[in-house]
C-alpha atoms as a PDB file:
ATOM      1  CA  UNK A   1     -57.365  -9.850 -34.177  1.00  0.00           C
ATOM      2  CA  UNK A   2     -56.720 -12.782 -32.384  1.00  0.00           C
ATOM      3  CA  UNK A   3     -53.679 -13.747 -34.153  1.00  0.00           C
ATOM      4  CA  UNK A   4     -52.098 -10.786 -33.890  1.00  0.00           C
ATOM      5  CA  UNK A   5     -52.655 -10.690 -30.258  1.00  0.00           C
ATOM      6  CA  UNK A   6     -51.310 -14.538 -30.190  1.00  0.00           C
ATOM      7  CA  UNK A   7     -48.127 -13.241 -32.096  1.00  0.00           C
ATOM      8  CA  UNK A   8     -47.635 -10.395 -30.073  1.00  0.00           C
ATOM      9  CA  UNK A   9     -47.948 -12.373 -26.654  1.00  0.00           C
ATOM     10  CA  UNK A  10     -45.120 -14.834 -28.250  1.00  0.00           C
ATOM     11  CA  UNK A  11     -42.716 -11.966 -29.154  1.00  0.00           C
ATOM     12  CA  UNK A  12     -43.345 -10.946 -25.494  1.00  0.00           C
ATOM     13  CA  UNK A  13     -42.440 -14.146 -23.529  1.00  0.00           C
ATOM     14  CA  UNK A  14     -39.061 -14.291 -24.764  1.00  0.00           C
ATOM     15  CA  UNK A  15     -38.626 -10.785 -24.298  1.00  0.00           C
ATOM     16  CA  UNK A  16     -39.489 -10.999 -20.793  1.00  0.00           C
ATOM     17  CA  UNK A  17     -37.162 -13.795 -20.114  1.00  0.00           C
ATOM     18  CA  UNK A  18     -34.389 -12.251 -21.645  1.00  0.00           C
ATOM     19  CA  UNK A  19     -35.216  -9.047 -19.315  1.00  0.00           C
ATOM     20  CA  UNK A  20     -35.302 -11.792 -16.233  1.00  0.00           C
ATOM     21  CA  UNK A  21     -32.276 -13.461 -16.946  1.00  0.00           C
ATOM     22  CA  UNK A  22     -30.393  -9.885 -18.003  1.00  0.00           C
ATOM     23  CA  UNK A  23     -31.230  -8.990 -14.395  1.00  0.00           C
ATOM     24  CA  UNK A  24     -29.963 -12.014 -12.698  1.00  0.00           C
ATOM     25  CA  UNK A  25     -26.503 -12.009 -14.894  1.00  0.00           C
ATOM     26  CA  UNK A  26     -26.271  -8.234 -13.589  1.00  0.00           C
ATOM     27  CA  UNK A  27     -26.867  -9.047 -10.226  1.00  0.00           C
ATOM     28  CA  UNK A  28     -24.018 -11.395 -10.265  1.00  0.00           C
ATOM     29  CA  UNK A  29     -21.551  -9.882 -12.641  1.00  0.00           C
ATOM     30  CA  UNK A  30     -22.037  -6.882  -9.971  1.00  0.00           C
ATOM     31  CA  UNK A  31     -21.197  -8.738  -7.021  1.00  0.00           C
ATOM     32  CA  UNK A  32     -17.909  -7.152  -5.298  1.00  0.00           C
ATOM     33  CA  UNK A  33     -17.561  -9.405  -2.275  1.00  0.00           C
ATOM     34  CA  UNK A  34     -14.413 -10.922  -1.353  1.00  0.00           C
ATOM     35  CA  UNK A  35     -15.475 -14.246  -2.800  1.00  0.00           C
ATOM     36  CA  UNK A  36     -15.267 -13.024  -6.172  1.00  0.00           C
ATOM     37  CA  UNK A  37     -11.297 -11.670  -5.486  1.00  0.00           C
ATOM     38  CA  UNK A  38     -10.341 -15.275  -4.017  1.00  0.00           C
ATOM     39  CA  UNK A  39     -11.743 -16.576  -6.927  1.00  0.00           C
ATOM     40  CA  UNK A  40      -9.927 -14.468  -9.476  1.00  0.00           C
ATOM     41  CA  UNK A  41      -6.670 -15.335  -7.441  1.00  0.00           C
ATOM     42  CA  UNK A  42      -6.952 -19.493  -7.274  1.00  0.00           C
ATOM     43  CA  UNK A  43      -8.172 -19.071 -10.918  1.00  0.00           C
ATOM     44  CA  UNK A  44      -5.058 -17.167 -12.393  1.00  0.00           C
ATOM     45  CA  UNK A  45      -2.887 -18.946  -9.812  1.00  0.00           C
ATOM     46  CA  UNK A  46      -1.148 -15.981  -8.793  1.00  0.00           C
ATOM     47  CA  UNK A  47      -1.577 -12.713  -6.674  1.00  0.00           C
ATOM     48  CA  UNK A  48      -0.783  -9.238  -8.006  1.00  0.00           C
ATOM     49  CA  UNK A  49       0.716  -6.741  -5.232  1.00  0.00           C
ATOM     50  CA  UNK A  50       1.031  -2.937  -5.338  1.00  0.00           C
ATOM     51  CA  UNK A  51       4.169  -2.042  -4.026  1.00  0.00           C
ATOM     52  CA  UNK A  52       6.435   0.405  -3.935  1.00  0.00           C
ATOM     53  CA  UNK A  53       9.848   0.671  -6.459  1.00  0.00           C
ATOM     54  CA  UNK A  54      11.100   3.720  -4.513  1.00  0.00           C
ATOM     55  CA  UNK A  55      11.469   2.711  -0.838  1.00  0.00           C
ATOM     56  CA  UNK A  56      14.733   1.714   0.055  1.00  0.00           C
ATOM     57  CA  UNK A  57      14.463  -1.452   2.511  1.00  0.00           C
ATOM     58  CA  UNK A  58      10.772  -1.645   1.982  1.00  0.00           C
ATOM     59  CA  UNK A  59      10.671  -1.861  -1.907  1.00  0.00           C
ATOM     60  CA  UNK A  60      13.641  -0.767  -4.302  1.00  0.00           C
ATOM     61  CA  UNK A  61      14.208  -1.399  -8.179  1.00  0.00           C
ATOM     62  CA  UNK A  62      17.666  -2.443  -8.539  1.00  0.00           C
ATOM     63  CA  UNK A  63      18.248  -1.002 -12.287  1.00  0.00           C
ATOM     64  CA  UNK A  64      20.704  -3.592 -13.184  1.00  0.00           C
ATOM     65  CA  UNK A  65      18.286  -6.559 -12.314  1.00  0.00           C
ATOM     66  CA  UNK A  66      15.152  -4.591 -12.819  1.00  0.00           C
ATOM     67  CA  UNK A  67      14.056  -6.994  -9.567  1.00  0.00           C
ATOM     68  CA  UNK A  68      12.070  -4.816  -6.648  1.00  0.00           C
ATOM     69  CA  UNK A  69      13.567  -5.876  -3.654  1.00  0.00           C
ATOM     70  CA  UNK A  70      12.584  -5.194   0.180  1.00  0.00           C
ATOM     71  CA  UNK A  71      10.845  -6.166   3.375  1.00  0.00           C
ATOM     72  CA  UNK A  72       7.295  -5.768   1.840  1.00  0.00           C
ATOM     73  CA  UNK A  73       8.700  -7.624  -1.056  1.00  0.00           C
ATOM     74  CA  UNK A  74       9.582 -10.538   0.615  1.00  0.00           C
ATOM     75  CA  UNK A  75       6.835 -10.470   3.061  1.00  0.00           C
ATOM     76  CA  UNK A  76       4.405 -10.788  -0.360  1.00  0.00           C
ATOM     77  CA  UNK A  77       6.438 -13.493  -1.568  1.00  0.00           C
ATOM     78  CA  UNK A  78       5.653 -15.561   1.962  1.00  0.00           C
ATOM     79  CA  UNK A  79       2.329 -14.564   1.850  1.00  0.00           C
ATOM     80  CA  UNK A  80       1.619 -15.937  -1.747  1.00  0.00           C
ATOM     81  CA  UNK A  81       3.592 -19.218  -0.833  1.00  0.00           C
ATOM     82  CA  UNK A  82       0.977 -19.596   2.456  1.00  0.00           C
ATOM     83  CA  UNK A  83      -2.213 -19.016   0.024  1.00  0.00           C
ATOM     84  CA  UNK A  84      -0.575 -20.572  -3.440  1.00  0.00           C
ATOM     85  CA  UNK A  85       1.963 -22.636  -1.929  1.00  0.00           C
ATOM     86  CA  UNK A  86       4.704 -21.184  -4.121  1.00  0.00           C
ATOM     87  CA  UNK A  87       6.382 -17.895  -3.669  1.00  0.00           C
ATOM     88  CA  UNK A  88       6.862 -17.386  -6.903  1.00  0.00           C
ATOM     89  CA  UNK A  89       3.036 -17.302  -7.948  1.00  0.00           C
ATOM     90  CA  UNK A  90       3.211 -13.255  -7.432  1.00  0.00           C
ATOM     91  CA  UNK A  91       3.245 -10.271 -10.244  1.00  0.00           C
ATOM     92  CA  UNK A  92       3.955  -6.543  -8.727  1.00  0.00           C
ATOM     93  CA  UNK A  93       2.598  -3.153 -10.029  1.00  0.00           C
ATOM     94  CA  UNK A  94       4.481  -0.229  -9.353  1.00  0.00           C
ATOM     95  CA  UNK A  95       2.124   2.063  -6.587  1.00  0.00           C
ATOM     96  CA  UNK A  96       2.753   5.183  -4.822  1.00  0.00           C
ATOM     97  CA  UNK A  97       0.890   6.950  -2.155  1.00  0.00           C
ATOM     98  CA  UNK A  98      -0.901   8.792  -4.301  1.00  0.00           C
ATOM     99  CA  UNK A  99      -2.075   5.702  -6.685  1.00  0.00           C
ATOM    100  CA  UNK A 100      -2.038   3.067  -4.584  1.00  0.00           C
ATOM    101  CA  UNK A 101      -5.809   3.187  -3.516  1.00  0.00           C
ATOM    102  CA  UNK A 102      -6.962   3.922  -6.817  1.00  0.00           C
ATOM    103  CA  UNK A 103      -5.145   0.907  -8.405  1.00  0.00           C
ATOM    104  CA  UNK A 104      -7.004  -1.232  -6.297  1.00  0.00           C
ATOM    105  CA  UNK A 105     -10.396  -0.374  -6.559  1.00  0.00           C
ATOM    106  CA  UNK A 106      -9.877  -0.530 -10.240  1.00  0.00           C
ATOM    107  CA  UNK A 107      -9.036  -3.949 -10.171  1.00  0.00           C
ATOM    108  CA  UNK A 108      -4.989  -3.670 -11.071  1.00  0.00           C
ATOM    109  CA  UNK A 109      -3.986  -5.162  -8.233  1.00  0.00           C
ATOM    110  CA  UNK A 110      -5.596  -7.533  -5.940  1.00  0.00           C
ATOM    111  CA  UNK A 111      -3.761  -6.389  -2.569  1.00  0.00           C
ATOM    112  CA  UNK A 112      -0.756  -2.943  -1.430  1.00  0.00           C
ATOM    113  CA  UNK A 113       1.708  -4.415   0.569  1.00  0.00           C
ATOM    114  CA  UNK A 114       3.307  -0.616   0.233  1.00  0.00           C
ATOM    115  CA  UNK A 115       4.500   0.748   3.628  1.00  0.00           C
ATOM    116  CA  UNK A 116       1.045   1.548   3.758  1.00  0.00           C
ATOM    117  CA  UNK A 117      -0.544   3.180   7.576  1.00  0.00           C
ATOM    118  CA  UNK A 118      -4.322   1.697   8.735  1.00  0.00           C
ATOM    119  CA  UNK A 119      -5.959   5.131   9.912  1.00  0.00           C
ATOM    120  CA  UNK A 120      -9.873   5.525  10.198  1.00  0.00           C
ATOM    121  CA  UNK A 121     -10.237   7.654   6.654  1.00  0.00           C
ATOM    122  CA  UNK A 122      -8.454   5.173   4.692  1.00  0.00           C
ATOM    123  CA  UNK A 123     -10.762   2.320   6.561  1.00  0.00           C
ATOM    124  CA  UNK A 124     -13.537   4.151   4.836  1.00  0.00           C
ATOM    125  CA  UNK A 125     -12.165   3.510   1.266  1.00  0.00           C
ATOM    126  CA  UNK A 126     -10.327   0.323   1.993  1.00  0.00           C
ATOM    127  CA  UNK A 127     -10.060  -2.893   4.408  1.00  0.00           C
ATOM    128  CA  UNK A 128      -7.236  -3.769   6.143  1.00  0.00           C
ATOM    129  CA  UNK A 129      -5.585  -6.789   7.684  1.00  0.00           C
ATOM    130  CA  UNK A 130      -4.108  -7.245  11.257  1.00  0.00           C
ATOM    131  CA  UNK A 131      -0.938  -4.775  11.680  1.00  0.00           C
ATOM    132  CA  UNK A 132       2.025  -6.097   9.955  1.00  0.00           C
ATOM    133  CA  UNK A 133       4.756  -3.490  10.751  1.00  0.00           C
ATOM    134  CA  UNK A 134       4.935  -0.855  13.423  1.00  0.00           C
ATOM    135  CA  UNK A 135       6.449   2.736  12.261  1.00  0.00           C
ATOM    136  CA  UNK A 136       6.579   6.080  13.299  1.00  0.00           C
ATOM    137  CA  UNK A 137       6.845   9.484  11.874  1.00  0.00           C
ATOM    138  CA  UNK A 138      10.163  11.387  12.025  1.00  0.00           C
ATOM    139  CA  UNK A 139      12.234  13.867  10.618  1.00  0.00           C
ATOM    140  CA  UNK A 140      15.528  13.327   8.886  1.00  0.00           C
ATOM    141  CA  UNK A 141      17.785  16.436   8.286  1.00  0.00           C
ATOM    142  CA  UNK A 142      21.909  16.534   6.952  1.00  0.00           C
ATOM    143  CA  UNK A 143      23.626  16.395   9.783  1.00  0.00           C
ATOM    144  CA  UNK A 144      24.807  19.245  11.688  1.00  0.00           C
ATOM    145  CA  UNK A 145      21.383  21.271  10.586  1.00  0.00           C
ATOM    146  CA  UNK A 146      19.880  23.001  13.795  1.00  0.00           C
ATOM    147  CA  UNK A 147      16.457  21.125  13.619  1.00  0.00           C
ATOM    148  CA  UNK A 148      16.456  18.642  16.234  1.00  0.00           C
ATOM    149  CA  UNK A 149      12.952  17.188  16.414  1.00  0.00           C
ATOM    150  CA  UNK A 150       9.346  18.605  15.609  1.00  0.00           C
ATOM    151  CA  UNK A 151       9.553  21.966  17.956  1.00  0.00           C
ATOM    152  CA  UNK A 152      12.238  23.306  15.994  1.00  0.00           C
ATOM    153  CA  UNK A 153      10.571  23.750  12.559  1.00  0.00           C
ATOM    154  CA  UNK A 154       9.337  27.034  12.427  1.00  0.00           C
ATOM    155  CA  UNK A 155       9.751  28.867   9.344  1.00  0.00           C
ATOM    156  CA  UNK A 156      11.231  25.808   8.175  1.00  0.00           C
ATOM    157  CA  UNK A 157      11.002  24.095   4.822  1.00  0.00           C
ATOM    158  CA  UNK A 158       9.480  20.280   4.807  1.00  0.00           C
ATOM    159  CA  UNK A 159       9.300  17.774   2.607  1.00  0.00           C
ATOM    160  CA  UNK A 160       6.639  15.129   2.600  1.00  0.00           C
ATOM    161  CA  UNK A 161       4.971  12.984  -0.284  1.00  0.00           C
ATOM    162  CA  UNK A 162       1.770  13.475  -1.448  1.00  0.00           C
ATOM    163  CA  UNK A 163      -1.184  10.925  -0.708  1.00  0.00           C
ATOM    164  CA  UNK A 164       1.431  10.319   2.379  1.00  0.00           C
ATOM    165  CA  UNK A 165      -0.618  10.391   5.896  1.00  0.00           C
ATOM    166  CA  UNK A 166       2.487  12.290   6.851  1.00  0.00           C
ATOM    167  CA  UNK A 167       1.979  15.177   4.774  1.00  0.00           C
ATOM    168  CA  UNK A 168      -1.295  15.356   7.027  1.00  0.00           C
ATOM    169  CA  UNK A 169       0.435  14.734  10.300  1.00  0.00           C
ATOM    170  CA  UNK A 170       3.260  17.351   9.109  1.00  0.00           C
ATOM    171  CA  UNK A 171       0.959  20.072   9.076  1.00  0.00           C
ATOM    172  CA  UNK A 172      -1.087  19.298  12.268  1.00  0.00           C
ATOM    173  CA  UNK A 173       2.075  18.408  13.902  1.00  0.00           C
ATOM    174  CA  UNK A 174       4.228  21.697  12.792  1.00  0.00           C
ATOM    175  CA  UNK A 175       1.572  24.533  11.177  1.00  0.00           C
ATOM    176  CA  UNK A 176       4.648  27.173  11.692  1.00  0.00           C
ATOM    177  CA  UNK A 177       6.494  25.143   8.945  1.00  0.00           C
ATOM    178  CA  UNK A 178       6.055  25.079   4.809  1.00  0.00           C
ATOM    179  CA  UNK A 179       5.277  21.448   3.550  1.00  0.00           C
ATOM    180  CA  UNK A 180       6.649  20.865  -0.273  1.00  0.00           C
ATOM    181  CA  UNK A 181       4.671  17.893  -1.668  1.00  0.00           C
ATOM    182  CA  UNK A 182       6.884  15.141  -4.216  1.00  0.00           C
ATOM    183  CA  UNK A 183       5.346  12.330  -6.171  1.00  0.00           C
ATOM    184  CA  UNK A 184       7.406  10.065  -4.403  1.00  0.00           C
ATOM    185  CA  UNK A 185       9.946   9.426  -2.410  1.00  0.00           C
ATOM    186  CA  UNK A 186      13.157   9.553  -4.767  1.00  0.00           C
ATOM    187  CA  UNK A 187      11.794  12.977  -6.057  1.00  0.00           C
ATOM    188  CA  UNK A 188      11.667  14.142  -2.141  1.00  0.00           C
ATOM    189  CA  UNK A 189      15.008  13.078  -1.134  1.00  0.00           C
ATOM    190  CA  UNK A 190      16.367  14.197  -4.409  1.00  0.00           C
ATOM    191  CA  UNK A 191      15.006  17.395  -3.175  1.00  0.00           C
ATOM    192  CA  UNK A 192      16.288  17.491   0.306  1.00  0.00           C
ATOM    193  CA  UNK A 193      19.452  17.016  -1.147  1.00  0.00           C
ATOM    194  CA  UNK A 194      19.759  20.284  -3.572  1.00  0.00           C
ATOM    195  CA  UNK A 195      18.394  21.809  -0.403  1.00  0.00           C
ATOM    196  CA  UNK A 196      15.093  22.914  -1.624  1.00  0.00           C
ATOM    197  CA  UNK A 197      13.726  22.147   2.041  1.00  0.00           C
ATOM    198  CA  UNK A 198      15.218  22.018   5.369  1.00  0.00           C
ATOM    199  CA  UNK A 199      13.574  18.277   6.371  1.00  0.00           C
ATOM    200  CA  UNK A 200      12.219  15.696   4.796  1.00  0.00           C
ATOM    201  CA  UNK A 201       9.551  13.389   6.871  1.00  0.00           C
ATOM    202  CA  UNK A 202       7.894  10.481   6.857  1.00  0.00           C
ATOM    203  CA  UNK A 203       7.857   7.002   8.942  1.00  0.00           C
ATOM    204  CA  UNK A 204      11.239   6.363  10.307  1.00  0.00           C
ATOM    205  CA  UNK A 205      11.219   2.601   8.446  1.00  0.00           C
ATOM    206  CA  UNK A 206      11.859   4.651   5.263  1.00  0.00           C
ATOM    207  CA  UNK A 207      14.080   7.377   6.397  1.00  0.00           C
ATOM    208  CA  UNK A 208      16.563   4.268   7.480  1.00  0.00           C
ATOM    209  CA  UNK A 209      16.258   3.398   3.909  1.00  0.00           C
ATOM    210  CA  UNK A 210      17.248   7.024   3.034  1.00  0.00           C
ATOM    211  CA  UNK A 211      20.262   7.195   5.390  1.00  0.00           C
ATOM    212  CA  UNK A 212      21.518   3.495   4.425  1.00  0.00           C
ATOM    213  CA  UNK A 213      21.945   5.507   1.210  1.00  0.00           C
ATOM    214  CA  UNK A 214      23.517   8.297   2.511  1.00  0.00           C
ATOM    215  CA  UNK A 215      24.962   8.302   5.692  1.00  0.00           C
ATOM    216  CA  UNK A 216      25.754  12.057   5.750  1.00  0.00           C
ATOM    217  CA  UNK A 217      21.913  12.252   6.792  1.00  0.00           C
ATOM    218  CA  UNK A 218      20.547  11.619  10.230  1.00  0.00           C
ATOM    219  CA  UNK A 219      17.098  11.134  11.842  1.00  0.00           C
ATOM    220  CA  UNK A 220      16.778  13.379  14.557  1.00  0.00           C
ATOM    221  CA  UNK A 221      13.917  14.530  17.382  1.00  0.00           C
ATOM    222  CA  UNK A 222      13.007  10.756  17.718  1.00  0.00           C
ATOM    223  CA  UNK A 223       8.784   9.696  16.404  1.00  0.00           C
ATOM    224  CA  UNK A 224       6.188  11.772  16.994  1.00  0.00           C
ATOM    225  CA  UNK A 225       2.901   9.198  15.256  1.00  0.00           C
ATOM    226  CA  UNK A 226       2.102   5.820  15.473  1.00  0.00           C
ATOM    227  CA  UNK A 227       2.161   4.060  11.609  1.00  0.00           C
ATOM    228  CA  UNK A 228       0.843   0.550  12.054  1.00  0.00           C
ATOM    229  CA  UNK A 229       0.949  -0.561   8.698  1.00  0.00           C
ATOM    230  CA  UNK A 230      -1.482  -3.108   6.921  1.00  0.00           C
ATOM    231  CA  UNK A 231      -1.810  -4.920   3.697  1.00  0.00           C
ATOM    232  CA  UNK A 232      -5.234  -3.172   2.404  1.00  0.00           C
ATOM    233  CA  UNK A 233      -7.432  -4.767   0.079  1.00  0.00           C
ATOM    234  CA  UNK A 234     -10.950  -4.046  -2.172  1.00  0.00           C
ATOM    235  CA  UNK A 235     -13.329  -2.952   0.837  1.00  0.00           C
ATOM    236  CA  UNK A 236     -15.649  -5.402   1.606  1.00  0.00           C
ATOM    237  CA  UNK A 237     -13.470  -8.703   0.967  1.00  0.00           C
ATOM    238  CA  UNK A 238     -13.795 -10.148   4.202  1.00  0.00           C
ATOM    239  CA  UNK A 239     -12.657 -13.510   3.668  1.00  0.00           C
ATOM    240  CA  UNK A 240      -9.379 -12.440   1.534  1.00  0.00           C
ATOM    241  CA  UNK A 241      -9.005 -10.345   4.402  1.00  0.00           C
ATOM    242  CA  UNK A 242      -9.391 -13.591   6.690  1.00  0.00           C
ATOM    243  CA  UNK A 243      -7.003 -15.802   4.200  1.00  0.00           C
ATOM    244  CA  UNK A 244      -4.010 -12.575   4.643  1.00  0.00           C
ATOM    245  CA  UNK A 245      -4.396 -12.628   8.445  1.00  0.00           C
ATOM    246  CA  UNK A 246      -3.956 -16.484   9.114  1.00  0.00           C
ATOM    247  CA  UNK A 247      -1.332 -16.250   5.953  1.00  0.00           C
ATOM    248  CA  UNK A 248       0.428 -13.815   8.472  1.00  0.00           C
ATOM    249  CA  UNK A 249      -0.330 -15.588  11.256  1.00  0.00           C
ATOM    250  CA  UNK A 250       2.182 -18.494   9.796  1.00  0.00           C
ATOM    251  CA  UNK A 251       4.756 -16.344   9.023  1.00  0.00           C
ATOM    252  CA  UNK A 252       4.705 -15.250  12.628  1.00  0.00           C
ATOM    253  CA  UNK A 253       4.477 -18.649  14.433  1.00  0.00           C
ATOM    254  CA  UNK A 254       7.370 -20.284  12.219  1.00  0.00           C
ATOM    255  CA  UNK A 255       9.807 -17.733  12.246  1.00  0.00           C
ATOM    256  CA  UNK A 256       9.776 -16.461   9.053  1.00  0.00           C
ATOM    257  CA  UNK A 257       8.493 -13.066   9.793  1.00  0.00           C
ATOM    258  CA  UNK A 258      11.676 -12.322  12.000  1.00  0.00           C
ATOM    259  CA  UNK A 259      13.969 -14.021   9.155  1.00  0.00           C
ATOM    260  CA  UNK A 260      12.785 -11.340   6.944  1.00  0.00           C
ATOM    261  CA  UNK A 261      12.455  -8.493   9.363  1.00  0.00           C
ATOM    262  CA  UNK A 262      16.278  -8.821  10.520  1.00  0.00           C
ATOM    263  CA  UNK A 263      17.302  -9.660   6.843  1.00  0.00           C
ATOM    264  CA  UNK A 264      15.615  -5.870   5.635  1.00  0.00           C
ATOM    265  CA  UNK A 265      15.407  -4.160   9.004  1.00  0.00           C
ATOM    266  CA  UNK A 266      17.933  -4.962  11.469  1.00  0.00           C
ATOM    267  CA  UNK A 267      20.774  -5.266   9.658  1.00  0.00           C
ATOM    268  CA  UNK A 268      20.173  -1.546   8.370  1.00  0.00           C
ATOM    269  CA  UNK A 269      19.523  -0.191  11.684  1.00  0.00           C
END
């Protein structure tokens, strides 16, 4: 009796260690904190951005190049030379309003640099930095159509993108009018176009995009929202957070912000 007892206490020290040391690995391997994202980043020497490939200005595929060019494009390319010290340490994922959030909580990409708005609900799924571009909602019609700003779009048809804060704001703003939800933005102006809707709207940074396409549209009726937008990252990464902020901070003190923002913005305006 004895020896069995003895064997059976043996089997169950190593057992219990395992059990121990199981725990502690999970603890860690389940740590989210920001730590863990900076880590990941100086390890593979390179940050990943979600970004847009459908924003004119902001972020555009050129399909001869295949190269996604834009304001937030370039502004991620300073912001990986400030934290990597080399521009080129950057890879971009394709997001849309709809995907964007759920790309980064999966772990696709480590930061959206997508024309994206800070607002309270999205604070709740995400973290943001400081403000890095200020917007505001607007319409943008053909020219010579008889809307003229946000009062005139009863009965109207409006076209918004979906996962877009201005889809919200559209139907707060204007609950007289029909909202027509696109995946994106091509698909929306595409639509506005063939005339399946009377307005298209969204932030007035990408309806610029939209009329340095085609002039024969016009925004009209001026902004009716405020759209700061931030670079969002996992929620709870604090210090990335931190490292984004004083990467923008640079950019602001030396210049370089305004280089890019006259380069993108400016000259299309």
């Amino acid at each position: 009796m004895f020896v069995k007892n003895k064997w059976v206490k043996l089997a169950i020290v190593p057992l219990m260690a395992a059990l121990v040391l199981s725990g502690c690995g999970g603890k860690d391997e389940g740590k989210s904190g920001d730590e863990g994202v900076l880590a990941q980043i100086k390890d593979k020497d390179k940050i990943v951005f979600g970004v847009k490939n459908d924003t004119r200005l902001f972020g555009l595929k050129d399909p001869g190049t295949g190269e996604v060019e834009g304001f937030d494009i370039d502004i991620a390319k300073a912001l990986a030379n400030e934290i990597l010290g080399d521009e080129t340490k950057v890879a971009f994922e394709e997001v849309t309003s709809k995907t964007r959030i759920q790309l980064l909580n999966t772990g696709k990409i480590d930061a959206i640099v997508a024309t994206m708005t800070i607002s309270e609900e999205r604070k709740k799924e995400v973290d943001f930095t400081d403000v890095y571009f200020d917007a505001g909602q607007s319409l943008l019609v053909k020219k010579g159509s008889d809307i003229t700003g946000i009062d005139t779009l009863k009965g109207k048809k409006v076209l918004a993108v979906k996962g877009s804060t201005s889809a919200v704001n559209i139907r707060e703003k204007a609950p007289d009018a029909k909202v027509l939800e696109f995946e994106n933005y091509t698909e929306a102006f595409a639509a506005l176009k063939s005339k399946q809707g009377d307005a298209l709207t969204t932030d007035d940074s990408i309806l610029y995009g939209m009329v340095d396409e085609d002039p024969s549209y016009e925004l009209v009726g001026g902004t009716f929202t405020e759209e700061p937008y931030g670079i969002a990252v996992k929620k709870g990464n604090e210090d990335f957070v931190k490292e984004l902020n004083k990467a923008l901070k640079a950019l602001k003190d030396s210049g370089k912000y305004d280089e890019i923002k006259d380069k993108w913005i400016k000259a299309n305006n």
